[in-house]
C-alpha atoms as a PDB file:
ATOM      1  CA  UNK A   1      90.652  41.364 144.524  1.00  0.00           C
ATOM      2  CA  UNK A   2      94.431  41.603 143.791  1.00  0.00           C
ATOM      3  CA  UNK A   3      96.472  38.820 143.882  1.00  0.00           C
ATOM      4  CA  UNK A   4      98.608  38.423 146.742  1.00  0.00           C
ATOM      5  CA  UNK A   5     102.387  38.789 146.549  1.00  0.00           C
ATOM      6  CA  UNK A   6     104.781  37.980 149.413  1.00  0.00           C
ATOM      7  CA  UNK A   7     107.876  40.538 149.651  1.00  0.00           C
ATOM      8  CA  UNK A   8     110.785  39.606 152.228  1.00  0.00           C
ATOM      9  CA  UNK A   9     113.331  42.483 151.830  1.00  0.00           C
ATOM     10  CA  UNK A  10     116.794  43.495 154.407  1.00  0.00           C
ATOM     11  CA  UNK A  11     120.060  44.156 154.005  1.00  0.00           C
ATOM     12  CA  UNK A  12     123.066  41.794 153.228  1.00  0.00           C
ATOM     13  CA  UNK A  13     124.149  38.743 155.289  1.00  0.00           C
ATOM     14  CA  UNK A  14     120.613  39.265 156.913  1.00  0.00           C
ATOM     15  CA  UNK A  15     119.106  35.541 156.655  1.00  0.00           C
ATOM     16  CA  UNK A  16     116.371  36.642 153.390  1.00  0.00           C
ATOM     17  CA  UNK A  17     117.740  33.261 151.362  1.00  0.00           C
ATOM     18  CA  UNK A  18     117.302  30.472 153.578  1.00  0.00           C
ATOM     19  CA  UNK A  19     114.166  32.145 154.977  1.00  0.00           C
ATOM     20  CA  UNK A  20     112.477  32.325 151.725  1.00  0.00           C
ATOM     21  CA  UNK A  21     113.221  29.026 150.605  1.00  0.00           C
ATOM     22  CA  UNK A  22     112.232  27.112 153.769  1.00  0.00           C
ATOM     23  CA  UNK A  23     108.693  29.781 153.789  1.00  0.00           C
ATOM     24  CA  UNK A  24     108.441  28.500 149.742  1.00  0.00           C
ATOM     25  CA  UNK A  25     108.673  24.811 150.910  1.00  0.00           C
ATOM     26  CA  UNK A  26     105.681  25.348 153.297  1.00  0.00           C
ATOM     27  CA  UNK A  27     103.304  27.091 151.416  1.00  0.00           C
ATOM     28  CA  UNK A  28     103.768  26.171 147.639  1.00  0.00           C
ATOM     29  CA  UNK A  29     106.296  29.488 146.594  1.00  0.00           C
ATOM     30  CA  UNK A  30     108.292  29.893 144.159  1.00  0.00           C
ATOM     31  CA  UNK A  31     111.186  32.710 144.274  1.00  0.00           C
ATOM     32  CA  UNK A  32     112.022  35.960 142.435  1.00  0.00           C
ATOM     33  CA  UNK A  33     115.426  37.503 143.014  1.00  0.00           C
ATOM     34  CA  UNK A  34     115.095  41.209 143.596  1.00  0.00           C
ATOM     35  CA  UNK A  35     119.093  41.194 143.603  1.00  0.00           C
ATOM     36  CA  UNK A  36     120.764  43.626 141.107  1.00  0.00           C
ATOM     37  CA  UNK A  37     124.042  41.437 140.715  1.00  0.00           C
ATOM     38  CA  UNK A  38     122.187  37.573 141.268  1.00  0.00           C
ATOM     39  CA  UNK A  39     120.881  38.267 137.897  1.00  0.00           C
ATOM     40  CA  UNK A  40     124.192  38.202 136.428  1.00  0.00           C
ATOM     41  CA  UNK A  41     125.782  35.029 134.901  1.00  0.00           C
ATOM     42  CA  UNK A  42     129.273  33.933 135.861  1.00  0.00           C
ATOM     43  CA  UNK A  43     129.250  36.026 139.460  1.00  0.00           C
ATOM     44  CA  UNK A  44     127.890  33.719 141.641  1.00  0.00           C
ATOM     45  CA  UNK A  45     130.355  33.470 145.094  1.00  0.00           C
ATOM     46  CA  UNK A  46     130.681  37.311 145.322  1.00  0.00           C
ATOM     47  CA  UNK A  47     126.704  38.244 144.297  1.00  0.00           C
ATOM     48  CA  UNK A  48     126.238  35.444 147.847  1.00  0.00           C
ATOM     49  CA  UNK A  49     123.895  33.576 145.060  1.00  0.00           C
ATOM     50  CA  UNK A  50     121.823  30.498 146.496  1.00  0.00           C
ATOM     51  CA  UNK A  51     123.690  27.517 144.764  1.00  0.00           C
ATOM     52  CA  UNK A  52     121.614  24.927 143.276  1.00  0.00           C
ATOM     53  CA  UNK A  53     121.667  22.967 146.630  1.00  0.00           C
ATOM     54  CA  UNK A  54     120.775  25.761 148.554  1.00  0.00           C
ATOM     55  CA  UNK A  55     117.896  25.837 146.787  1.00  0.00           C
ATOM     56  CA  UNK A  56     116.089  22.652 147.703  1.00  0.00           C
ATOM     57  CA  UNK A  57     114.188  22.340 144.384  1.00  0.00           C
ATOM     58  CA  UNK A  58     112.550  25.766 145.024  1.00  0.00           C
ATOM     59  CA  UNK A  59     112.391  27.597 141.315  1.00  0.00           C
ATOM     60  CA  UNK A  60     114.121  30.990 141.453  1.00  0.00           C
ATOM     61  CA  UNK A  61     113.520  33.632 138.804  1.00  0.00           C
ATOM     62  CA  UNK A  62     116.163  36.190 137.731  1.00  0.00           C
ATOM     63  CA  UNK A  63     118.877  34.262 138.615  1.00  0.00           C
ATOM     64  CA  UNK A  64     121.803  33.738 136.057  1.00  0.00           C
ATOM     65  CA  UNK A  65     119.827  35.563 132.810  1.00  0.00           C
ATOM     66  CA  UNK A  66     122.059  38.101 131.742  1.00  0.00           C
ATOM     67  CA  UNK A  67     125.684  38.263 130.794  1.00  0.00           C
ATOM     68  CA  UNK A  68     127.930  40.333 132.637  1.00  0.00           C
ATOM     69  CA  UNK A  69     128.759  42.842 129.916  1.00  0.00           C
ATOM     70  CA  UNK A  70     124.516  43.514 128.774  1.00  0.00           C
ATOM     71  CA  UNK A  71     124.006  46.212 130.994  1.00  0.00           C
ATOM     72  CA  UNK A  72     120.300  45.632 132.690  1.00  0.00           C
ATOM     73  CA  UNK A  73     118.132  48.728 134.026  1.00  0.00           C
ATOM     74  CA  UNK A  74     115.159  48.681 136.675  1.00  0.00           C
ATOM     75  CA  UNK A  75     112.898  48.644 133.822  1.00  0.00           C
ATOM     76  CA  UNK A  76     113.898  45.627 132.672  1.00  0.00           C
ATOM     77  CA  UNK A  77     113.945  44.394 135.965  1.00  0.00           C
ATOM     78  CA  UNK A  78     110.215  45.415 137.025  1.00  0.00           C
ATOM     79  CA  UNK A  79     108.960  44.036 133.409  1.00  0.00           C
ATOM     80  CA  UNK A  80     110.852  40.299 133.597  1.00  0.00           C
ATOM     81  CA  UNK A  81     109.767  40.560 137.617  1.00  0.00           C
ATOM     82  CA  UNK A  82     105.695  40.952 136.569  1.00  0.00           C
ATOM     83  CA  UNK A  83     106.405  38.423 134.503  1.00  0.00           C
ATOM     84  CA  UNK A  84     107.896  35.961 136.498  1.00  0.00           C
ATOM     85  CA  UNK A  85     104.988  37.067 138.971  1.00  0.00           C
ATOM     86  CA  UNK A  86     102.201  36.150 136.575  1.00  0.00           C
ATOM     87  CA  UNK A  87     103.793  32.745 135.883  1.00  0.00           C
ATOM     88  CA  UNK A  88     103.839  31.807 139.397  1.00  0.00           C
ATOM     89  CA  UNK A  89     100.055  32.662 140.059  1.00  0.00           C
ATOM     90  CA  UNK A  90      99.063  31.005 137.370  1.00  0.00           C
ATOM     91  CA  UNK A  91     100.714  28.024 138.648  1.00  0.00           C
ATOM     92  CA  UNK A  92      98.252  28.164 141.460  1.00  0.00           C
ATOM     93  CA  UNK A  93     101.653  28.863 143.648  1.00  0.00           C
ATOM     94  CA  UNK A  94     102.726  31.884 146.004  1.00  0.00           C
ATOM     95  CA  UNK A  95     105.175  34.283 143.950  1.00  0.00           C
ATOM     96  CA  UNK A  96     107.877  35.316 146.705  1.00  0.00           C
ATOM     97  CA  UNK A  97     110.061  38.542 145.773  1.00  0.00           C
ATOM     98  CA  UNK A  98     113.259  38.124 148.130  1.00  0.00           C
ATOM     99  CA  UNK A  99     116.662  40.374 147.924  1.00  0.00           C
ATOM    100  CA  UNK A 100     118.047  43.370 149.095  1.00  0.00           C
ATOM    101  CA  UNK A 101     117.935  46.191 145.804  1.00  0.00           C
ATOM    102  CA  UNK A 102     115.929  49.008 147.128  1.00  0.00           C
ATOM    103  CA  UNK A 103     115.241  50.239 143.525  1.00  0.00           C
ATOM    104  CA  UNK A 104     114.292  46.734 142.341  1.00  0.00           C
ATOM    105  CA  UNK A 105     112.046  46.407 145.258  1.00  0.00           C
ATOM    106  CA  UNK A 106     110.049  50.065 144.807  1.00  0.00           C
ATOM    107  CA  UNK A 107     109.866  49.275 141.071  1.00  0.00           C
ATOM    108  CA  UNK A 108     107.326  46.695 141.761  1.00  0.00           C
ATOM    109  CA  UNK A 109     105.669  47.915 145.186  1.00  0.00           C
ATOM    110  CA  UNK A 110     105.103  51.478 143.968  1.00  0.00           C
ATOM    111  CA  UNK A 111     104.426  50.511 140.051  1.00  0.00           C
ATOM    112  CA  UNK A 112     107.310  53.253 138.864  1.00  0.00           C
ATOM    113  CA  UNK A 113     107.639  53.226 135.123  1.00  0.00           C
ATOM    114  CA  UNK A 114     111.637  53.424 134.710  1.00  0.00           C
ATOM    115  CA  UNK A 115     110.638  52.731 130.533  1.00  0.00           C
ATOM    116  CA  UNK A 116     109.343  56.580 130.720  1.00  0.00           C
ATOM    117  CA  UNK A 117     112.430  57.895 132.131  1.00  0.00           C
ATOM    118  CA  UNK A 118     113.995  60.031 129.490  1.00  0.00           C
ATOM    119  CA  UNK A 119     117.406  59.168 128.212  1.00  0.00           C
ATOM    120  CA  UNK A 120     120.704  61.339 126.794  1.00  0.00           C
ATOM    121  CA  UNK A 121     122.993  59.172 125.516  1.00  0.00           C
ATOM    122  CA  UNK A 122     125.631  61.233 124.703  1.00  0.00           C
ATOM    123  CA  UNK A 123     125.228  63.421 127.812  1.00  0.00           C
ATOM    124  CA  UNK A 124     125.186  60.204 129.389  1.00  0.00           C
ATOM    125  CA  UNK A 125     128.586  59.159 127.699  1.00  0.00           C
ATOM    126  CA  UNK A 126     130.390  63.112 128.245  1.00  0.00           C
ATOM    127  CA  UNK A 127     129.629  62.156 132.167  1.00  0.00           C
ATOM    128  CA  UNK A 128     131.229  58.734 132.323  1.00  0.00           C
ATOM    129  CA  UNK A 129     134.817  59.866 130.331  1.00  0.00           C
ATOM    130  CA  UNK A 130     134.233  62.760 133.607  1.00  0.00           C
ATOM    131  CA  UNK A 131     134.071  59.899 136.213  1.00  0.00           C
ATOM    132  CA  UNK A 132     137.184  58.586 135.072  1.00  0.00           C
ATOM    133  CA  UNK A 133     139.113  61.289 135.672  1.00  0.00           C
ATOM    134  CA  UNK A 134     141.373  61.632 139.054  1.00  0.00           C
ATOM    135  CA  UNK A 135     138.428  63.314 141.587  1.00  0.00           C
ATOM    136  CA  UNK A 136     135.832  63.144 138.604  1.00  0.00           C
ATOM    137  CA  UNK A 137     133.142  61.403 140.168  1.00  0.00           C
ATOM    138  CA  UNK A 138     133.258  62.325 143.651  1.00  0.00           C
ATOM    139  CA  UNK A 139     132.653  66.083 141.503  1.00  0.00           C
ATOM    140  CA  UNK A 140     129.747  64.169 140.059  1.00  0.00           C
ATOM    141  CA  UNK A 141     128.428  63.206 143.067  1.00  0.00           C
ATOM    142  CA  UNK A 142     128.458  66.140 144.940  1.00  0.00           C
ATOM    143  CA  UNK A 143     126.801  67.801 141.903  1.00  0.00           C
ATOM    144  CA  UNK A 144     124.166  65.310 142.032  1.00  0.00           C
ATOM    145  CA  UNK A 145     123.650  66.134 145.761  1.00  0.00           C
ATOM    146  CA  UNK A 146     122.596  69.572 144.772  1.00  0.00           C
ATOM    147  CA  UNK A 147     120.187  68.286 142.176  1.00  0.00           C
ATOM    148  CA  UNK A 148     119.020  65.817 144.195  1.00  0.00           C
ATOM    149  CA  UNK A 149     119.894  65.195 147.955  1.00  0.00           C
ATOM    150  CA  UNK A 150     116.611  62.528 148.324  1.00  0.00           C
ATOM    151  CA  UNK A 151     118.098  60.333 145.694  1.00  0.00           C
ATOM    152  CA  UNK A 152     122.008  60.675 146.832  1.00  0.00           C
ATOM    153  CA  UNK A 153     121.559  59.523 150.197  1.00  0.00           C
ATOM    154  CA  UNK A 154     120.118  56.430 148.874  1.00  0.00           C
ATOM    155  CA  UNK A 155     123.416  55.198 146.740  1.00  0.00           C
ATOM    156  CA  UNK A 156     127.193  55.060 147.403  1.00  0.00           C
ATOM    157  CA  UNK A 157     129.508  57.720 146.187  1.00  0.00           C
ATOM    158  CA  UNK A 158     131.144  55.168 144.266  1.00  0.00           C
ATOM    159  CA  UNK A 159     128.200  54.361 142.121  1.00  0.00           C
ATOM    160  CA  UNK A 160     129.543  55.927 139.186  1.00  0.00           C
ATOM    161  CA  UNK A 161     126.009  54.478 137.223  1.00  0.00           C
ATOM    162  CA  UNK A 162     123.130  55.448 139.244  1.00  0.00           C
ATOM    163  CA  UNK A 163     125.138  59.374 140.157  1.00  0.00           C
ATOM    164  CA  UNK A 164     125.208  59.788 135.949  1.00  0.00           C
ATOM    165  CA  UNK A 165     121.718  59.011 136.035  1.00  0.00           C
ATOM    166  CA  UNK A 166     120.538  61.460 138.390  1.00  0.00           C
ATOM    167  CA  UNK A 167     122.051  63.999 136.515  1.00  0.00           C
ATOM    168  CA  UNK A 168     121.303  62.840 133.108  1.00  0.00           C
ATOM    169  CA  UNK A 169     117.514  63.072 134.534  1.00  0.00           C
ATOM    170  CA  UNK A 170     118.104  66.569 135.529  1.00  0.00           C
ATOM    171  CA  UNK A 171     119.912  67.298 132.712  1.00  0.00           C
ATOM    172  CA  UNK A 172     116.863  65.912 129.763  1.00  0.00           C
ATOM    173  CA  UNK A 173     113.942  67.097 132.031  1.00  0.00           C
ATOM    174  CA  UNK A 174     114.617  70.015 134.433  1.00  0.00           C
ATOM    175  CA  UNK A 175     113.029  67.907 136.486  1.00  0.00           C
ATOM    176  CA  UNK A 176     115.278  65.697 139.182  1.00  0.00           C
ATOM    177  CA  UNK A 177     114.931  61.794 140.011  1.00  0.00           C
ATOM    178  CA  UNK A 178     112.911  62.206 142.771  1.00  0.00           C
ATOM    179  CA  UNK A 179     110.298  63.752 141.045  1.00  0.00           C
ATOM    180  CA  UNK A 180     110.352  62.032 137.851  1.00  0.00           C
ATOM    181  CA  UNK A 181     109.394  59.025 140.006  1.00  0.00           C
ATOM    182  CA  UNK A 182     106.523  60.640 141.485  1.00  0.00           C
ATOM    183  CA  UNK A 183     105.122  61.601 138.003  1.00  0.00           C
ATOM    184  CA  UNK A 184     105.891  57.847 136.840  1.00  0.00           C
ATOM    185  CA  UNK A 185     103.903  56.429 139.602  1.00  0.00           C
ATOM    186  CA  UNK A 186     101.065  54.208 138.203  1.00  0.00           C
ATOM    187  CA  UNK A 187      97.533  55.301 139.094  1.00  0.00           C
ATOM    188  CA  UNK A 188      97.044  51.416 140.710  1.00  0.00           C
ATOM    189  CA  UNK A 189      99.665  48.809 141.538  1.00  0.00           C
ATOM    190  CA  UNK A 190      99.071  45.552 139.719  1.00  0.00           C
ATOM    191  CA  UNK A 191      99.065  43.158 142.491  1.00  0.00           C
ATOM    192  CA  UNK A 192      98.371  43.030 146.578  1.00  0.00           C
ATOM    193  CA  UNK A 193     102.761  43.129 148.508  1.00  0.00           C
ATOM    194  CA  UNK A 194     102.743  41.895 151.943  1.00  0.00           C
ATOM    195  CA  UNK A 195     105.805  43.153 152.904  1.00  0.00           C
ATOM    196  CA  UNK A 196     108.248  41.858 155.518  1.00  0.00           C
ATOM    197  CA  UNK A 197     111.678  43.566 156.401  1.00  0.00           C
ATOM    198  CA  UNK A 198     114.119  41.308 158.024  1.00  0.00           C
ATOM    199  CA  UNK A 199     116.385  43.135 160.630  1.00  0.00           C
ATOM    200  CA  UNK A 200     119.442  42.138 162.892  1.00  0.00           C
ATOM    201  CA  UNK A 201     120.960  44.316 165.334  1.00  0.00           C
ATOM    202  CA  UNK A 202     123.554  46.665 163.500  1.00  0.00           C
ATOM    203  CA  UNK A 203     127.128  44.568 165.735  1.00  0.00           C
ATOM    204  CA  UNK A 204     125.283  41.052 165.089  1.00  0.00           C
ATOM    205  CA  UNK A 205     124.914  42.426 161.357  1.00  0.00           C
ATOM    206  CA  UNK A 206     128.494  43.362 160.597  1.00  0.00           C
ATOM    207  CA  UNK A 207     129.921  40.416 162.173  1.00  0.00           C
ATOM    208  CA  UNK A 208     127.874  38.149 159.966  1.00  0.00           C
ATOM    209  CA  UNK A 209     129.162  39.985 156.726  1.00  0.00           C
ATOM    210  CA  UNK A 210     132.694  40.122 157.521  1.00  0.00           C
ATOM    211  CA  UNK A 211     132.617  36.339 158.037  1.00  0.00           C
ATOM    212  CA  UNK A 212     130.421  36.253 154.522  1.00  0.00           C
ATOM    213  CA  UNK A 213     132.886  37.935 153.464  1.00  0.00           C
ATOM    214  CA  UNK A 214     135.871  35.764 154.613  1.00  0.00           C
ATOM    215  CA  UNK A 215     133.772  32.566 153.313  1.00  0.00           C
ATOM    216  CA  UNK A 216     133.645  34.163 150.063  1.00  0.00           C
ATOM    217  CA  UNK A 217     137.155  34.081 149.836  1.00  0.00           C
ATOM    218  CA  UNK A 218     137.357  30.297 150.792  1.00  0.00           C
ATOM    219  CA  UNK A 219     135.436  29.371 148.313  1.00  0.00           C
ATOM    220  CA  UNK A 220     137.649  31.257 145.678  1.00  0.00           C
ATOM    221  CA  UNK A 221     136.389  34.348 144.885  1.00  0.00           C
ATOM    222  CA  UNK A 222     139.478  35.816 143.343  1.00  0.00           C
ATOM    223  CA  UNK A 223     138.889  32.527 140.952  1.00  0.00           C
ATOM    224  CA  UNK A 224     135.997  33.890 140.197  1.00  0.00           C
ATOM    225  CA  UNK A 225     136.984  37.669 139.338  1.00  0.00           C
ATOM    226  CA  UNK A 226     140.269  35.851 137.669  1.00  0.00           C
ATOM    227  CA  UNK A 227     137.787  33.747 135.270  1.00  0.00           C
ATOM    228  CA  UNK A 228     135.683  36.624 134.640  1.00  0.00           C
ATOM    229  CA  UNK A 229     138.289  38.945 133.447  1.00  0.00           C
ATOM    230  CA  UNK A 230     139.227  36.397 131.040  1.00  0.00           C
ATOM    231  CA  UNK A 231     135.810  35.435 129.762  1.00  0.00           C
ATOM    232  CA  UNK A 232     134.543  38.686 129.497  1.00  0.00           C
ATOM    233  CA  UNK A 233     136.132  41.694 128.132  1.00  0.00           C
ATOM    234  CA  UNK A 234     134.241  44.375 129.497  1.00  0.00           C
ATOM    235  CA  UNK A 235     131.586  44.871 132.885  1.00  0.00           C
ATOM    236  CA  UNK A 236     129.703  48.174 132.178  1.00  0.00           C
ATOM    237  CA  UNK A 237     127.278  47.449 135.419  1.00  0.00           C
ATOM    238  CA  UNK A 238     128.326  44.210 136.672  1.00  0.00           C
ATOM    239  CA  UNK A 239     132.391  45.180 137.844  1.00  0.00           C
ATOM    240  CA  UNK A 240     131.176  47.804 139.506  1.00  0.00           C
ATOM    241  CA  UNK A 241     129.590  45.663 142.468  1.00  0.00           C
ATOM    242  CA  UNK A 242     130.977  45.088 145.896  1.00  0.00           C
ATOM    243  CA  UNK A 243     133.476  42.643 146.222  1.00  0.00           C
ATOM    244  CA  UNK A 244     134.093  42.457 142.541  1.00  0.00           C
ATOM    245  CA  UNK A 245     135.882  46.072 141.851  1.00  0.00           C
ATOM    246  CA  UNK A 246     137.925  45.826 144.703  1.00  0.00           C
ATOM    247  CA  UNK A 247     139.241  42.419 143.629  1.00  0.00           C
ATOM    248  CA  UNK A 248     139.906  43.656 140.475  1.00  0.00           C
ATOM    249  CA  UNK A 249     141.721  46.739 141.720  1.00  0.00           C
ATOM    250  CA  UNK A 250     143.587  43.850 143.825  1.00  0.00           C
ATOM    251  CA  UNK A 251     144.528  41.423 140.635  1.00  0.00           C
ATOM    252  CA  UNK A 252     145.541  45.228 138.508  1.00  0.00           C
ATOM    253  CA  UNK A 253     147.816  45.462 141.624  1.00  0.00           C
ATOM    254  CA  UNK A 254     146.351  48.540 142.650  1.00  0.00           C
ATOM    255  CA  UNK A 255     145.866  47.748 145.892  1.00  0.00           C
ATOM    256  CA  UNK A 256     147.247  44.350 148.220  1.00  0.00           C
ATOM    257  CA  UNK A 257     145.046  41.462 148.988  1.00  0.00           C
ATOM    258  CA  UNK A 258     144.792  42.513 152.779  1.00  0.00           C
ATOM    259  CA  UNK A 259     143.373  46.258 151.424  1.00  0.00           C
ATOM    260  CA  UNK A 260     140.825  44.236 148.961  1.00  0.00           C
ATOM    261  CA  UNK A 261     139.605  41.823 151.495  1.00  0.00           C
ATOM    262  CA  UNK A 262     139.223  44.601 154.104  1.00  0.00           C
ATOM    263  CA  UNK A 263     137.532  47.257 151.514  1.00  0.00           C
ATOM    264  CA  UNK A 264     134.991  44.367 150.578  1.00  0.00           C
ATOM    265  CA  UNK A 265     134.111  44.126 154.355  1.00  0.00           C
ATOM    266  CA  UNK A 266     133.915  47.980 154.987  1.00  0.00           C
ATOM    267  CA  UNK A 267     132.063  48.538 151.594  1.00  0.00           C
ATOM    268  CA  UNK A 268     129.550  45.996 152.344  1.00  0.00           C
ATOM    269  CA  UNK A 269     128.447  47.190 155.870  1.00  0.00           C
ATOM    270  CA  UNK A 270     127.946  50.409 154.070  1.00  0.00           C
ATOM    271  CA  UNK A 271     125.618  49.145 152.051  1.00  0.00           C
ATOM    272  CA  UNK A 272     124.213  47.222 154.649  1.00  0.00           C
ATOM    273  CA  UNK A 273     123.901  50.405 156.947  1.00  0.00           C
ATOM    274  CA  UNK A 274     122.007  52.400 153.109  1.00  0.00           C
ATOM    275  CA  UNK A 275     119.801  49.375 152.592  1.00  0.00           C
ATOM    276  CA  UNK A 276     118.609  49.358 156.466  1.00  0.00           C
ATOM    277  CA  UNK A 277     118.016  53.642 156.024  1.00  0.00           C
ATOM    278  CA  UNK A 278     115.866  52.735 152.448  1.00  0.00           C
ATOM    279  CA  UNK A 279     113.711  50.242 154.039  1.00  0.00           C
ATOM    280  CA  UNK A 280     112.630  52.123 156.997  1.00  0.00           C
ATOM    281  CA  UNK A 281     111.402  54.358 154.790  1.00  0.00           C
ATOM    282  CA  UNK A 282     108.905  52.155 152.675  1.00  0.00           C
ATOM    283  CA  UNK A 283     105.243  52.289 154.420  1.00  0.00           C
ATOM    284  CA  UNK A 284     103.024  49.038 155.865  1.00  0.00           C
ATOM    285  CA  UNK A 285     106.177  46.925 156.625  1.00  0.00           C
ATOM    286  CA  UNK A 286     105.834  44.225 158.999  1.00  0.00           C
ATOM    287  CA  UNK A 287     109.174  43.195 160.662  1.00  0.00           C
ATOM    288  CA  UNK A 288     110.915  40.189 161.636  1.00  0.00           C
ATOM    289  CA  UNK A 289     113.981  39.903 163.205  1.00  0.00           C
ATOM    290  CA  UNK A 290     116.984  37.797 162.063  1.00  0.00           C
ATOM    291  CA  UNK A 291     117.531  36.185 165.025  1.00  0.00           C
ATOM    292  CA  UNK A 292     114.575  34.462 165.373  1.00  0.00           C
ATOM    293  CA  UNK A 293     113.443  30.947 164.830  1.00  0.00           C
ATOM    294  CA  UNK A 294     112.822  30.576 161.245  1.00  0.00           C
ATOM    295  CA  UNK A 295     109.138  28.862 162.248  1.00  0.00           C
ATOM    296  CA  UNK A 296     108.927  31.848 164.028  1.00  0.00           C
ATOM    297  CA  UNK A 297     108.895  34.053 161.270  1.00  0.00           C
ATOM    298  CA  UNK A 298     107.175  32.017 159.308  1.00  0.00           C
ATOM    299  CA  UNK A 299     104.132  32.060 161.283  1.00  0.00           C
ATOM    300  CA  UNK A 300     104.362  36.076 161.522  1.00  0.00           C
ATOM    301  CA  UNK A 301     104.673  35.861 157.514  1.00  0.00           C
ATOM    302  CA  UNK A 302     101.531  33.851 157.485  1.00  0.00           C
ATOM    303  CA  UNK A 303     100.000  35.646 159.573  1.00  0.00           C
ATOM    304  CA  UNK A 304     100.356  38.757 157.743  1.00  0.00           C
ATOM    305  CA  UNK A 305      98.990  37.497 154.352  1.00  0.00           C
ATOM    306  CA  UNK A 306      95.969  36.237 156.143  1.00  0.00           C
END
């Protein structure tokens, strides 16, 4: 019998942190971020990372491992992941994979081998000097829509990274993302996910994240951008998160404080509204709602894994 893995996915600003940790508490967990920018050192107020506190003693995995200018791929991410999973079953504790990265999350529950994903460096290189250029990557994107419309609707046109990579997949293999993944599949997933999508209505939702977003700011996230520029003299996958680009673009004075602030919050319920659209879409979910009582949830968790 396959172990059993608990999976509690949703979008941003949904409740997935405190719910995890207080579910860990109960039944002997321990936590793996499956958050592309928690894994990050140094961007903690803008990546919403659980502080130390927050965590209530509860052991997280992939938090803080990698520097901001190491670039770190889904690969990487699946590999340190079944890792992290194997540590905590043999433990004799509950591994429970919480965060809101769609790729991250299929990685594991659908076994996809990113490793066998071809690569084209310099193709790879020739399309991000085109992205820089005025209108280049919205041209990039749109030709990526052609290649692959499955794989576009599931990223922002401002994700300069993951639109190169549909086309440098196209480009090495003939073949586009989409079905590159379906040949990577592994015959037989390594463990047993329960998984559990946490939803709020859609007003509720974007209310919560443009106060996140406002706390963020009281606790000093242009500090934190500030400090980062200086510590760190490039961000080949890390600046280009929400929250931190458009502070950036803010401190380059590109754009006023007021513009930042308010292209955080619109940027973020974006995302919120793509991560919502990818989760519906991933079979034998159970959901819970964000509005519930925590014990409440909880019990339909439980429940679930029985």
């Amino acid at each position: 019998m396959k172990p059993k893995v608990i999976v509690i996915i949703g979008p941003t600003a949904s409740g997935k942190t405190s719910l995890s940790i207080e579910l860990a508490k109960q039944i002997k967990g321990e936590i793996i971020s499956c958050d592309s920018m928690q894994i990050y050192k140094d961007m903690d107020i803008g990546s919403a990372k659980p502080t130390k506190k927050e965590r209530q003693g509860i052991k997280h995995y992939l938090i803080d491992e990698v520097l901001p200018t190491e670039r770190f791929s889904v690969a990487e991410y699946k590999k340190r992941a079944e890792k992290a999973i194997e540590e905590i079953l043999a433990k004799g504790k509950m591994p429970i994979v919480v965060g809101g990265t769609g790729l991250y999350v299929n990685s594991l529950i659908d076994g996809i081998e990113y490793d066998s994903m071809p690569l084209d460096e310099t193709y790879r290189e020739k399309l991000m000097k085109m992205a820089e250029k005025e209108e280049g990557l919205k041209k990039l994107y749109e030709q990526a829509k052609k290649i692959d419309e499955e794989a576009i609707q599931k990223i922002s046109p401002n994700d300069k990274k993951r639109i190169v990579r549909i086309l440098e997949i196209y480009h090495t293999t003939g073949k586009n993302k989409t079905e590159q993944e379906k040949l990577s599949r592994q015959k037989e997933v390594k463990y047993d996910y329960k998984i559990f999508v946490l939803n709020i209505e859609r007003p509720i939702l974007y209310e919560r994240i443009n106060k996140r977003v406002d706390i963020m700011l009281e606790q000093g996230l242009i500090e934190e951008v500030k400090n980062l520029i200086q510590k760190y003299p490039t961000f080949p996958t890390a600046m280009q998160a929400i929250g931190y680009k458009e502070m950036v673009a803010y401190l380059k004075n590109q754009i006023t404080k007021e513009e930042a602030i308010e292209k955080i919050k619109q940027e973020s319920r974006r995302y919120a509204k793509r991560q919502i659209t990818w989760f519906k879409r991933i079979p034998n979910t159970k959901e819970l709602n964000g509005l519930e009582d925590t014990q409440n949830n909880i019990h339909i968790i439980l429940e679930g894994i029985n």
